[in-house]
C-alpha atoms as a PDB file:
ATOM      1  CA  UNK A   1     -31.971-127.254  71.199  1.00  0.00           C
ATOM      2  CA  UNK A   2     -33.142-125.660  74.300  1.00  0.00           C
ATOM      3  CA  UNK A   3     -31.725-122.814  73.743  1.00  0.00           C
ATOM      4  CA  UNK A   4     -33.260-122.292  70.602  1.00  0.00           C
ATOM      5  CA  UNK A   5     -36.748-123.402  71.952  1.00  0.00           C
ATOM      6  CA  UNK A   6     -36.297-120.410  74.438  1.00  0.00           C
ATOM      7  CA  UNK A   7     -35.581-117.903  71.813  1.00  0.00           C
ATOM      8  CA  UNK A   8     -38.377-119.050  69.412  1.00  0.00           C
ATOM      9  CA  UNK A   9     -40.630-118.510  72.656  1.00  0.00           C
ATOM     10  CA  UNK A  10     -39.172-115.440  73.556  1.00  0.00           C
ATOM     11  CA  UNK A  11     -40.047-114.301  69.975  1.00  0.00           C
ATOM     12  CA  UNK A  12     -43.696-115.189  70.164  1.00  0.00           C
ATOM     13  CA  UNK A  13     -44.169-113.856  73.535  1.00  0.00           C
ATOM     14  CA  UNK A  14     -42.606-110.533  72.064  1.00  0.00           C
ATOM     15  CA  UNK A  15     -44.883-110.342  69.140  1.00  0.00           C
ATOM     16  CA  UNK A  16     -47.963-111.197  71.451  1.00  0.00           C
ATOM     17  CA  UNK A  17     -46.679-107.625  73.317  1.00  0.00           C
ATOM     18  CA  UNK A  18     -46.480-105.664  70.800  1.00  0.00           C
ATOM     19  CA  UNK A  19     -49.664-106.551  69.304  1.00  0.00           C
ATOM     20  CA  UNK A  20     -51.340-106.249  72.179  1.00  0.00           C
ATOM     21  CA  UNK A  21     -49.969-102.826  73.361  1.00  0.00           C
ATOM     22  CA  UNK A  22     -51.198-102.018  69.415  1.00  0.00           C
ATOM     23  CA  UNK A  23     -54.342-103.219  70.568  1.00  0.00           C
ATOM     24  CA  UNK A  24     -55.005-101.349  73.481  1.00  0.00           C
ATOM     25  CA  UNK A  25     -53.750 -97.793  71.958  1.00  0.00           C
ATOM     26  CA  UNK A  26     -56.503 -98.260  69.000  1.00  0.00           C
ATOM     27  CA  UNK A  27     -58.727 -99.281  71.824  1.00  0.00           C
ATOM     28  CA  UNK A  28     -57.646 -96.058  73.836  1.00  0.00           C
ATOM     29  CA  UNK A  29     -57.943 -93.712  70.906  1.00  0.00           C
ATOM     30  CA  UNK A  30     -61.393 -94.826  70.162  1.00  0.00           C
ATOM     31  CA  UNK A  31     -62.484 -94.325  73.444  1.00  0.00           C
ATOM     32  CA  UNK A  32     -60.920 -91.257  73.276  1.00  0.00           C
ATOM     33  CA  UNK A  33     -62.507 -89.622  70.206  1.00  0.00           C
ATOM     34  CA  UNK A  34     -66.147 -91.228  71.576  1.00  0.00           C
ATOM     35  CA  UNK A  35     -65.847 -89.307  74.907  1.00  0.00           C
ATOM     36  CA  UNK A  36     -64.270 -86.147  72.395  1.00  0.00           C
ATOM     37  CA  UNK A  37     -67.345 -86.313  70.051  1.00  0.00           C
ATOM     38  CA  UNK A  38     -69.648 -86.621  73.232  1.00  0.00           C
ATOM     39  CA  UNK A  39     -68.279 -83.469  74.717  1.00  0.00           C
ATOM     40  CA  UNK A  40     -68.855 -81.615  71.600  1.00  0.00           C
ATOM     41  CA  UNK A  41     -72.380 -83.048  70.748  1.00  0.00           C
ATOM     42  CA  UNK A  42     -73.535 -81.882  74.158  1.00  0.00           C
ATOM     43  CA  UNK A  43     -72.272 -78.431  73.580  1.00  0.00           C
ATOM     44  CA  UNK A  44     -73.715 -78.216  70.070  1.00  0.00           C
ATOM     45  CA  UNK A  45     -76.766 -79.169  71.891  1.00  0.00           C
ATOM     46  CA  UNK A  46     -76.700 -76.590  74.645  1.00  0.00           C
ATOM     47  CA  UNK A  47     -75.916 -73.593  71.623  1.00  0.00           C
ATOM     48  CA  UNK A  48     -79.420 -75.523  70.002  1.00  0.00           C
ATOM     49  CA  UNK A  49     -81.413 -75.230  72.715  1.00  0.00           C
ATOM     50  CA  UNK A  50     -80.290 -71.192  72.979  1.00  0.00           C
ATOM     51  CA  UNK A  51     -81.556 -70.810  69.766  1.00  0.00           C
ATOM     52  CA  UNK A  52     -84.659 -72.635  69.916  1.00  0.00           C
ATOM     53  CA  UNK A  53     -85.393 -70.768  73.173  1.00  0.00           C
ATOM     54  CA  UNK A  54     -84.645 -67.215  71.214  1.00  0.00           C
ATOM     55  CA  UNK A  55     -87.187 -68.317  68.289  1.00  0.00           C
ATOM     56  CA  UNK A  56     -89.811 -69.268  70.622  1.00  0.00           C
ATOM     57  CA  UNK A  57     -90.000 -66.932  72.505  1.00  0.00           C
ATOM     58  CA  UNK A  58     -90.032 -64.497  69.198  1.00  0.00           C
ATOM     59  CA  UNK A  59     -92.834 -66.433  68.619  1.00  0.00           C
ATOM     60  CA  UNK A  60     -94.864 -65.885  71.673  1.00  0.00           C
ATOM     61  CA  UNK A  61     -94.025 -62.039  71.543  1.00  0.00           C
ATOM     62  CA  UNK A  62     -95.801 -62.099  67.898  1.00  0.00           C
ATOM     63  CA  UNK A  63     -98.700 -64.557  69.410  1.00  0.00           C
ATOM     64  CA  UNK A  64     -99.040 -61.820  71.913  1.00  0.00           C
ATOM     65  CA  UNK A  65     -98.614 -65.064  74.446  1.00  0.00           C
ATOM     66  CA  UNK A  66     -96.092 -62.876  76.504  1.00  0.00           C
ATOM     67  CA  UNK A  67     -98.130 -62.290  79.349  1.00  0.00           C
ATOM     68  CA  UNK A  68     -98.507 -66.315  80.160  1.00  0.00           C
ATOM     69  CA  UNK A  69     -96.726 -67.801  83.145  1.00  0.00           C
ATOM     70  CA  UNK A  70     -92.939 -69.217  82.883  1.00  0.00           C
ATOM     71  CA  UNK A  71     -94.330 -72.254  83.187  1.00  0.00           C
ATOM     72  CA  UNK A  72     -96.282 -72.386  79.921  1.00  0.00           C
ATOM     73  CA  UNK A  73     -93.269 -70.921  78.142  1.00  0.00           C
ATOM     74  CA  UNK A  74     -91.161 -73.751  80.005  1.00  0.00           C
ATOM     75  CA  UNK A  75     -93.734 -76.432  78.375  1.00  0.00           C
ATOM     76  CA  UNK A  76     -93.767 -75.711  75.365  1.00  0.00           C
ATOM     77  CA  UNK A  77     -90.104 -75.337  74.817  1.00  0.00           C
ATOM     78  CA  UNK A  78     -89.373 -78.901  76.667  1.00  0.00           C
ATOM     79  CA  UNK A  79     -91.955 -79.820  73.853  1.00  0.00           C
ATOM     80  CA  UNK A  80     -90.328 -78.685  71.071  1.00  0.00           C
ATOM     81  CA  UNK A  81     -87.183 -79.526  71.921  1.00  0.00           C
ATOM     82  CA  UNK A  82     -88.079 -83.297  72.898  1.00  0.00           C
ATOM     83  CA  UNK A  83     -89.667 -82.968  68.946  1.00  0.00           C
ATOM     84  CA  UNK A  84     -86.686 -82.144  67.574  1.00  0.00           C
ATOM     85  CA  UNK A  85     -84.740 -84.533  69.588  1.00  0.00           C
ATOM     86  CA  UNK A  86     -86.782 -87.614  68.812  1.00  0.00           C
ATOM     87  CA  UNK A  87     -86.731 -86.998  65.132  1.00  0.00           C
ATOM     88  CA  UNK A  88     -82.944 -86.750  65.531  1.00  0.00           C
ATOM     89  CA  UNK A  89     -82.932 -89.975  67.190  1.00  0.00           C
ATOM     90  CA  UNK A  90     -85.012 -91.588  64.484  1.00  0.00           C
ATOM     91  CA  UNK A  91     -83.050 -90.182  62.002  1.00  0.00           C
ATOM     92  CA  UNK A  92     -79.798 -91.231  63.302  1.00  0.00           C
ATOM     93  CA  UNK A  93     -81.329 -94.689  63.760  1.00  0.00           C
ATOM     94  CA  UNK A  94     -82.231 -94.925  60.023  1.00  0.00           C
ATOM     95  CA  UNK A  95     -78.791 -93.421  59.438  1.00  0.00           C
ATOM     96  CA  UNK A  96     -77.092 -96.050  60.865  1.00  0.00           C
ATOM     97  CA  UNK A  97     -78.759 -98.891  59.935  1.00  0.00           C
ATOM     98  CA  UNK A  98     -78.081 -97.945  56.013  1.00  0.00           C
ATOM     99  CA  UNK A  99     -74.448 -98.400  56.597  1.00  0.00           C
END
């Protein structure tokens, strides 16, 4: 009877390993595509902010706003690209919540 006690134990304790290793690699491949998809948003983000500094500053050139200081030019592209981030933020909020 023992014996078999052990072996029924054994069994459980087994199972309890193997769904826990199961556990932790869902857990570590999560993690993994979160920090993936975090890399890649931030570079998306850097190639947006390019952009959005080439078509302002088109802008200013046709404004004839050329001459200003870099520090104008420096506002109002922080300003337009906190715009456009905050309205992403809202919309990924409403995004979310839908699901």
């Amino acid at each position: 009877m023992k014996i078999i006690k052990k072996i029924l134990e054994k069994t459980t304790i087994d199972e309890k390993l193997v769904e826990t290793s199961k556990t932790i690699k869902k857990q570590y491949r999560k993690n993994l595509v979160t920090g993936v998809n975090a890399g890649l948003g931030f570079l998306i983000a850097l190639y947006i902010r390019d952009f959005l500094k080439t078509i302002i500053s088109l802008i200013l050139i046709k404004l004839n706003l050329v001459n200003t200081t870099g520090i104008i030019y420096n506002l109002i592209i922080t300003l337009v690209v906190i715009a456009v981030c905050v309205f992403g933020i809202i919309f990924m909020s409403k995004w979310q919540v839908e699901k």
